[in-house]
Protein backbone atom coordinates (compact mmCIF):
# COMPACT_ATOMS: atom_id res chain seq x y z
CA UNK A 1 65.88 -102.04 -71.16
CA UNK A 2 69.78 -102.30 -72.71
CA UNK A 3 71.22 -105.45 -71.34
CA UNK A 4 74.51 -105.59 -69.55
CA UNK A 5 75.88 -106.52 -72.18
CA UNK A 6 74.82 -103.57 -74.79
CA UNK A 7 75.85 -101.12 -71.68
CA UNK A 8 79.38 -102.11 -72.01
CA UNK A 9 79.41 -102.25 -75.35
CA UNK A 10 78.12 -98.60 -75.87
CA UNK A 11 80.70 -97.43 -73.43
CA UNK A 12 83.24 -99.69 -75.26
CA UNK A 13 82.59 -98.43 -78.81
CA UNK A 14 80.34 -95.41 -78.54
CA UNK A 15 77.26 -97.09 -80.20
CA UNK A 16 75.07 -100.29 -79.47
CA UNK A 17 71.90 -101.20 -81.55
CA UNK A 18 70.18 -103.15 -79.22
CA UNK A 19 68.19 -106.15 -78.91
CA UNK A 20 64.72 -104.28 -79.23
CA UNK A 21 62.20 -103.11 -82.05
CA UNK A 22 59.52 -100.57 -81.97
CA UNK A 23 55.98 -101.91 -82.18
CA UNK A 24 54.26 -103.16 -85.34
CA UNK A 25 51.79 -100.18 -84.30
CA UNK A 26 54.31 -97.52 -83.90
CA UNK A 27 56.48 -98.77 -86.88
CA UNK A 28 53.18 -98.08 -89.44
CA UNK A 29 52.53 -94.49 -87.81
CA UNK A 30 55.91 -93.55 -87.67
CA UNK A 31 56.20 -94.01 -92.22
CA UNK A 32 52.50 -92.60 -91.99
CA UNK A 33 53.88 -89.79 -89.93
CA UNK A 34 57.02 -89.48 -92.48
CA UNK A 35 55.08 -89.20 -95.38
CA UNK A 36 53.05 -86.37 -93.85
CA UNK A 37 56.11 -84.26 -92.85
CA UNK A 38 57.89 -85.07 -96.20
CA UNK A 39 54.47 -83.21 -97.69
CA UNK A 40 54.59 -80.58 -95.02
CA UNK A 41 57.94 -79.61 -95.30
CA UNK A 42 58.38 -79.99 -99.02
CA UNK A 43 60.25 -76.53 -99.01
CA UNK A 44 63.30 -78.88 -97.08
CA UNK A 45 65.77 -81.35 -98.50
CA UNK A 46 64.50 -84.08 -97.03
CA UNK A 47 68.35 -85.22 -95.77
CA UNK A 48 67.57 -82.35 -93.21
CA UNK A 49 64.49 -81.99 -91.67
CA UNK A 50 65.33 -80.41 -88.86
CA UNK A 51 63.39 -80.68 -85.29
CA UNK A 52 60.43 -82.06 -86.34
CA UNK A 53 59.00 -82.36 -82.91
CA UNK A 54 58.76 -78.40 -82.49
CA UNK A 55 55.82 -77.11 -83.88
CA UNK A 56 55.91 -74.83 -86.80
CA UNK A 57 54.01 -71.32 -87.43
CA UNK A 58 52.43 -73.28 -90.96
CA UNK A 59 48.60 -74.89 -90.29
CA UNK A 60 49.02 -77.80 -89.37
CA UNK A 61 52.40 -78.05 -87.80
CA UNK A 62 51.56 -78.53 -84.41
CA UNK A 63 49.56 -81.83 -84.79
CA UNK A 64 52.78 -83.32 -86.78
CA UNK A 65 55.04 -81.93 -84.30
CA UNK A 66 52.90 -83.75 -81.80
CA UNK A 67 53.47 -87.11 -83.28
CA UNK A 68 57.26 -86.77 -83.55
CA UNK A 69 57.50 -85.73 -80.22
CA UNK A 70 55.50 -88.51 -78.86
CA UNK A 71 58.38 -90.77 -81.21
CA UNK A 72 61.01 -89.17 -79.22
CA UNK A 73 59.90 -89.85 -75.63
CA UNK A 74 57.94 -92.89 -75.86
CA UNK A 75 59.03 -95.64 -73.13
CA UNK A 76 61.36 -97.43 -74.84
CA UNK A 77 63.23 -94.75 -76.19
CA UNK A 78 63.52 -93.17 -72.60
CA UNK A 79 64.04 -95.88 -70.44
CA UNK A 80 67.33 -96.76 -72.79
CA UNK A 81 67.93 -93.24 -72.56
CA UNK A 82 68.18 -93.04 -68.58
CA UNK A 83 70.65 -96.14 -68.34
CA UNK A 84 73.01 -94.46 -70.45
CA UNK A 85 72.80 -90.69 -69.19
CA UNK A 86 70.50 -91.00 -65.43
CA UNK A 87 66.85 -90.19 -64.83
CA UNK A 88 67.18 -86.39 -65.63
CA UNK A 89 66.52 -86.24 -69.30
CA UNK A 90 66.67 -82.88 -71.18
CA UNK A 91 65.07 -83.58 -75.32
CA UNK A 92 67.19 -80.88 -77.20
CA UNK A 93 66.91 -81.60 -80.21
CA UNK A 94 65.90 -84.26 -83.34
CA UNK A 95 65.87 -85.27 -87.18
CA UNK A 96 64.57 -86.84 -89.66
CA UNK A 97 67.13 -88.00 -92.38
CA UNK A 98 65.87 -89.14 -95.66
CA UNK A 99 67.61 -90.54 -98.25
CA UNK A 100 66.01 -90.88 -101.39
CA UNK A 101 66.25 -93.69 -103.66
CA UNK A 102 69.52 -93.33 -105.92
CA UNK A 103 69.67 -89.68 -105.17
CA UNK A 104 70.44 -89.32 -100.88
CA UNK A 105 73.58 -87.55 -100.32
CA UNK A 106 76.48 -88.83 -98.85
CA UNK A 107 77.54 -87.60 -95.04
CA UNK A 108 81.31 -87.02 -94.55
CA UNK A 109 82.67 -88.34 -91.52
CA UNK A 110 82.42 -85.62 -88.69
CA UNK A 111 81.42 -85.59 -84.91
CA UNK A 112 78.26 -84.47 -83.79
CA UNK A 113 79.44 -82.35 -81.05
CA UNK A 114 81.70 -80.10 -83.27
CA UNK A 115 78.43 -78.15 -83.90
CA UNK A 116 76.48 -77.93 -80.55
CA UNK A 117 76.12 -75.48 -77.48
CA UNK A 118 76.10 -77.87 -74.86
CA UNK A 119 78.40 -77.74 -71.81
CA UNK A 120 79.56 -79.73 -70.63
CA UNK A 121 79.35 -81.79 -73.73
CA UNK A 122 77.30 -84.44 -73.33
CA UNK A 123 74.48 -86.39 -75.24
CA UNK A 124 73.09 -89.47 -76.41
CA UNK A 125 71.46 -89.46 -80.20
CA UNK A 126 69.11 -92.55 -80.72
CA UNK A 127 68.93 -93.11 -84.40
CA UNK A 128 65.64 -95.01 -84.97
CA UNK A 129 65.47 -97.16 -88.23
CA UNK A 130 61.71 -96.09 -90.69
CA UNK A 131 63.28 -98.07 -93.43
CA UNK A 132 65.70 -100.42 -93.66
CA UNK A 133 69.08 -99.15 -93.34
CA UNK A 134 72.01 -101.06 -95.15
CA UNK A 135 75.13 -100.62 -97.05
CA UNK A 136 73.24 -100.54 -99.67
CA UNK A 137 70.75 -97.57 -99.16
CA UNK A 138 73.57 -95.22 -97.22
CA UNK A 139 73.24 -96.57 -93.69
CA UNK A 140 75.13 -94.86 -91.03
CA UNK A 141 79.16 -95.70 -90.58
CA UNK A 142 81.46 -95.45 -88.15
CA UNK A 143 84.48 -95.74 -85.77
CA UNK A 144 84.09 -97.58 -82.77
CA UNK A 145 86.15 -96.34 -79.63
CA UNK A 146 86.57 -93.06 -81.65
CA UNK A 147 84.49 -91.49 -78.39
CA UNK A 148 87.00 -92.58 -76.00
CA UNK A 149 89.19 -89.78 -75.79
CA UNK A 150 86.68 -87.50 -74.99
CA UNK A 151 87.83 -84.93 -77.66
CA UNK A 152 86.28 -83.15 -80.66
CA UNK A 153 88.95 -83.36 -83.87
CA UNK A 154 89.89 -80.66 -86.19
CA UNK A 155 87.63 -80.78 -88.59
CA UNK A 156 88.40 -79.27 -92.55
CA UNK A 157 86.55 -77.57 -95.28
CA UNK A 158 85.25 -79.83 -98.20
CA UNK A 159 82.13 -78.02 -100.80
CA UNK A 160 81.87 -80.97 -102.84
CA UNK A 161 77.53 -80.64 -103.64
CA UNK A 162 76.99 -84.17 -103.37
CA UNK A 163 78.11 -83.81 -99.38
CA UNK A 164 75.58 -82.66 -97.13
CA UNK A 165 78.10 -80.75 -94.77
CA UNK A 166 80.90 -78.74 -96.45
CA UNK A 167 83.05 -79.61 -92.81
CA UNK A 168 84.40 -83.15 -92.35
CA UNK A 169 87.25 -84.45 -89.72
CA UNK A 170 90.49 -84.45 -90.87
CA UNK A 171 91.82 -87.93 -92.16
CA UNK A 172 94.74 -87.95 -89.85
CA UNK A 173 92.65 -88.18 -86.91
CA UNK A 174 90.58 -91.63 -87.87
CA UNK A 175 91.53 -94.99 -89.62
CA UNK A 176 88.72 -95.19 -92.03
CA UNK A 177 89.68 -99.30 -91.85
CA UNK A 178 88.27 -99.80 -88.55
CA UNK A 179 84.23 -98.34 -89.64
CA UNK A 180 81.51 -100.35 -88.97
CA UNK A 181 78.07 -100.42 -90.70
CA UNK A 182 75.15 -99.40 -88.51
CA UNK A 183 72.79 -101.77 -90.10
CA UNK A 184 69.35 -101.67 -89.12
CA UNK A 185 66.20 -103.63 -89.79
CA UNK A 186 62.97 -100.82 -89.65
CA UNK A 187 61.34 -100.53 -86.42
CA UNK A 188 64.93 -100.88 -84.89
CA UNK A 189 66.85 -98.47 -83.25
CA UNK A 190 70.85 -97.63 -82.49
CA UNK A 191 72.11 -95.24 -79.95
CA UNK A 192 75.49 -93.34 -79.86
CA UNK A 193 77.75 -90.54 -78.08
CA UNK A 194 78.29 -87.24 -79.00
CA UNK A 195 82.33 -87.67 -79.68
CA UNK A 196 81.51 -90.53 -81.95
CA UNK A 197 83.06 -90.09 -85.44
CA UNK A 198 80.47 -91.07 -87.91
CA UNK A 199 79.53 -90.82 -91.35
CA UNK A 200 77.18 -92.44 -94.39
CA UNK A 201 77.73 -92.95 -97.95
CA UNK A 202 75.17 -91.51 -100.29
CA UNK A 203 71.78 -94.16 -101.49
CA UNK A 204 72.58 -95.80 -104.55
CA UNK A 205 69.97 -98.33 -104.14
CA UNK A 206 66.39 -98.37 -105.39
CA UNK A 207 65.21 -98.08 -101.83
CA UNK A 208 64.58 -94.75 -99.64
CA UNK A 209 66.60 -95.02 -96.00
CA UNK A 210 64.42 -92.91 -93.60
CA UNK A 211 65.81 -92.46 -89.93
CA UNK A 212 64.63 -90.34 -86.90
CA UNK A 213 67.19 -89.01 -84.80
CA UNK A 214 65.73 -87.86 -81.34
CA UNK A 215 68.87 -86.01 -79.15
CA UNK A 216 68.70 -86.10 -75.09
CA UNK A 217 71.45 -84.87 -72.70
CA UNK A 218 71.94 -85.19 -69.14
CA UNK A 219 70.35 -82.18 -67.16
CA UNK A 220 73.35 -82.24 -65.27
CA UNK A 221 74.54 -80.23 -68.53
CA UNK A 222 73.43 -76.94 -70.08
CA UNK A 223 71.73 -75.98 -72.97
CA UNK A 224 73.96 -72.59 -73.72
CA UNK A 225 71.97 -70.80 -75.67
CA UNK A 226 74.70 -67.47 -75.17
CA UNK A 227 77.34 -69.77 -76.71
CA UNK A 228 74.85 -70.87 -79.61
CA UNK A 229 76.11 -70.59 -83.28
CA UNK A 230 72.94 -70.15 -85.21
CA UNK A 231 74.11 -70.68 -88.21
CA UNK A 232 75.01 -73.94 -89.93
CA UNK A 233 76.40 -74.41 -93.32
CA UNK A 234 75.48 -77.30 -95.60
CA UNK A 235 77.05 -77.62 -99.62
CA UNK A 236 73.53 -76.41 -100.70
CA UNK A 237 72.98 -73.38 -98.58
CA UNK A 238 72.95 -72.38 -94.56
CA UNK A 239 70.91 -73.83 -92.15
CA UNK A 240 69.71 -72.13 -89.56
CA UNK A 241 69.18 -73.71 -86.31
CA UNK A 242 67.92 -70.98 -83.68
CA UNK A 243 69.62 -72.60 -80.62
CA UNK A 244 69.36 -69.06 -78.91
CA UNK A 245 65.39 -69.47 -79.11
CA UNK A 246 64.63 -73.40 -79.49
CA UNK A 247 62.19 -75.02 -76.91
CA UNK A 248 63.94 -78.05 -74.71
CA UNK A 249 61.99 -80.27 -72.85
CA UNK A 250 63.03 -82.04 -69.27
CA UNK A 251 61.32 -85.40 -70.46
CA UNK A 252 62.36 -87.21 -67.02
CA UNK A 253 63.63 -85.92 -63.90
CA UNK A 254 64.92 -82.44 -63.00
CA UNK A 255 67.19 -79.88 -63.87
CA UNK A 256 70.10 -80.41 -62.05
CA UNK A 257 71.82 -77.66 -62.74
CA UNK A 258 69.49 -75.05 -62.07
CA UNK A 259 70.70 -73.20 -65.46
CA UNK A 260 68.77 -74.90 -68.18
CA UNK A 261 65.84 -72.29 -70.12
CA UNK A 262 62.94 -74.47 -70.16
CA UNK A 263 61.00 -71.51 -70.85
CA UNK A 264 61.68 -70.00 -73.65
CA UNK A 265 60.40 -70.77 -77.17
CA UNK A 266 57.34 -72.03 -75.54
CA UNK A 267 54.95 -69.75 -75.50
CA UNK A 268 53.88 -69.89 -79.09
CA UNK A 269 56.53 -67.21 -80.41
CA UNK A 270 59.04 -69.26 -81.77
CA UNK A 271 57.79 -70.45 -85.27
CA UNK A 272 59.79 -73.51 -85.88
CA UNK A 273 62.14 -71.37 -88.36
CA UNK A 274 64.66 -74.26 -88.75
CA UNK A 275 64.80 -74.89 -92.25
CA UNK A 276 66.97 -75.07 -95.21
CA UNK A 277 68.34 -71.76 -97.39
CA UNK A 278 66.14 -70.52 -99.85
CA UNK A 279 68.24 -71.35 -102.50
CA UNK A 280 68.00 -75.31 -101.81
């Protein structure tokens, strides 16, 4: 459980990496686990593996799904989860981010919630360390307090390739001075609000930096798949998401709001088609 302590900081600065590490056990089958999707999904950068809890039409995608969705709501994970956002847990979404050695990409500072049909807006992202992540390898950045307002910024075009969006918030609207480094040893884990501006500079290291990103909101919200954008850009091609037809799980609780599709996407239609452009 988050301490007093790391409550008020999180709803101080918008992140806290808390005082907790995964298991030795779950640590070892989480890189086992990596190193299976990374061979799975070799048609994806591996900065962007997107969702790989939800189970793909490809043999063998529903056992790895299986394991990353076990990741996402284990105890831990959830019970931090329900201080932050109360007992009725919707899992919308997750990702793994890989940065290879020498060659990861750099993220440009942005805000998650630009790019999601959730409404109200509301989530918690828990950003769980497989590898170390430092300055270093391209760990993640950013601005604490940046959250407080509540707002999402203008955000502006930039298709530099070595980006992995081509959309990052305007300069005006952040003091790059204030970032902090997210540093994490492996096995621990960060969590942090969907206003947050945040960023990471690209791995120029000799060491990978693997994270898994598992994404909750408050049922209280909903999941509006009518308002859903599709569509994503990246700097090497479009990503498409398929909000309109992604399975959500209510992990804890119940749906408060009475308007959340729980339904669809899981009756063995959807094919996990989240992946990167055929030209990356």
């Amino acid at each position: 459980m988050l301490t007093k302590l790391e409550l008020e900081k999180y709803a101080r600065d918008g992140l806290v990496a808390p005082a907790l590490t995964l298991t030795p056990d779950t640590q070892a089958h989480m890189r086992a686990a990596l190193e299976r999707l990374l061979a799975f999904r070799d048609d994806v950068a591996p900065e962007s593996l997107i969702c790989p809890h939800i189970a793909t039409a490809r043999d063998g995608g529903a056992a790895i799904a299986q394991e990353w969705f076990a990741f996402a709501t284990q105890p831990l994970i959830l019970n931090c989860v329900q201080q932050i956002i109360g007992p009725n847990i919707i899992l919308w979404g997750s990702q793994v981010f890989c940065k290879p050695a020498h060659t990861g990409r750099k993220v440009p500072w942005h805000q998650d919630g630009k790019y999601w049909p959730i409404r109200p807006l509301a989530t918690v992202s828990v950003w769980i360390a497989i590898d170390d992540a430092t300055p270093e390898n391209g760990c993640m950045r950013y601005i604490p307090r940046s959250h407080a307002t509540q707002h999402v910024y203008a955000h502006e075009t930039n298709l530099d390739a070595n980006l992995v969006l081509p959309e990052q918030l305007r300069a005006r609207e952040f003091n790059e001075a204030n970032a902090q480094d997210d540093v994490l040893a492996a096995g621990q884990f960060s969590l942090h609000d969907v206003y947050l501006i945040h960023g990471s500079e690209p791995n120029r290291s000799a060491h990978r930096r693997a994270g898994f990103v598992a994404r909750f909101m408050p049922a209280s919200s909903v999941f509006d798949r009518s308002a859903a954008d599709n569509v994503m850009k990246s700097t090497q091609g479009t990503v498409r998401v398929d909000y309109a037809n992604r399975p959500i799980w209510l992990v804890r609780g119940e749906d408060v709001s009475q308007r959340n599709d729980l339904l669809v996407g899981h009756d063995g239609a959807y094919a996990g088609g989240e992946r990167m452009g055929d030209d990356v």
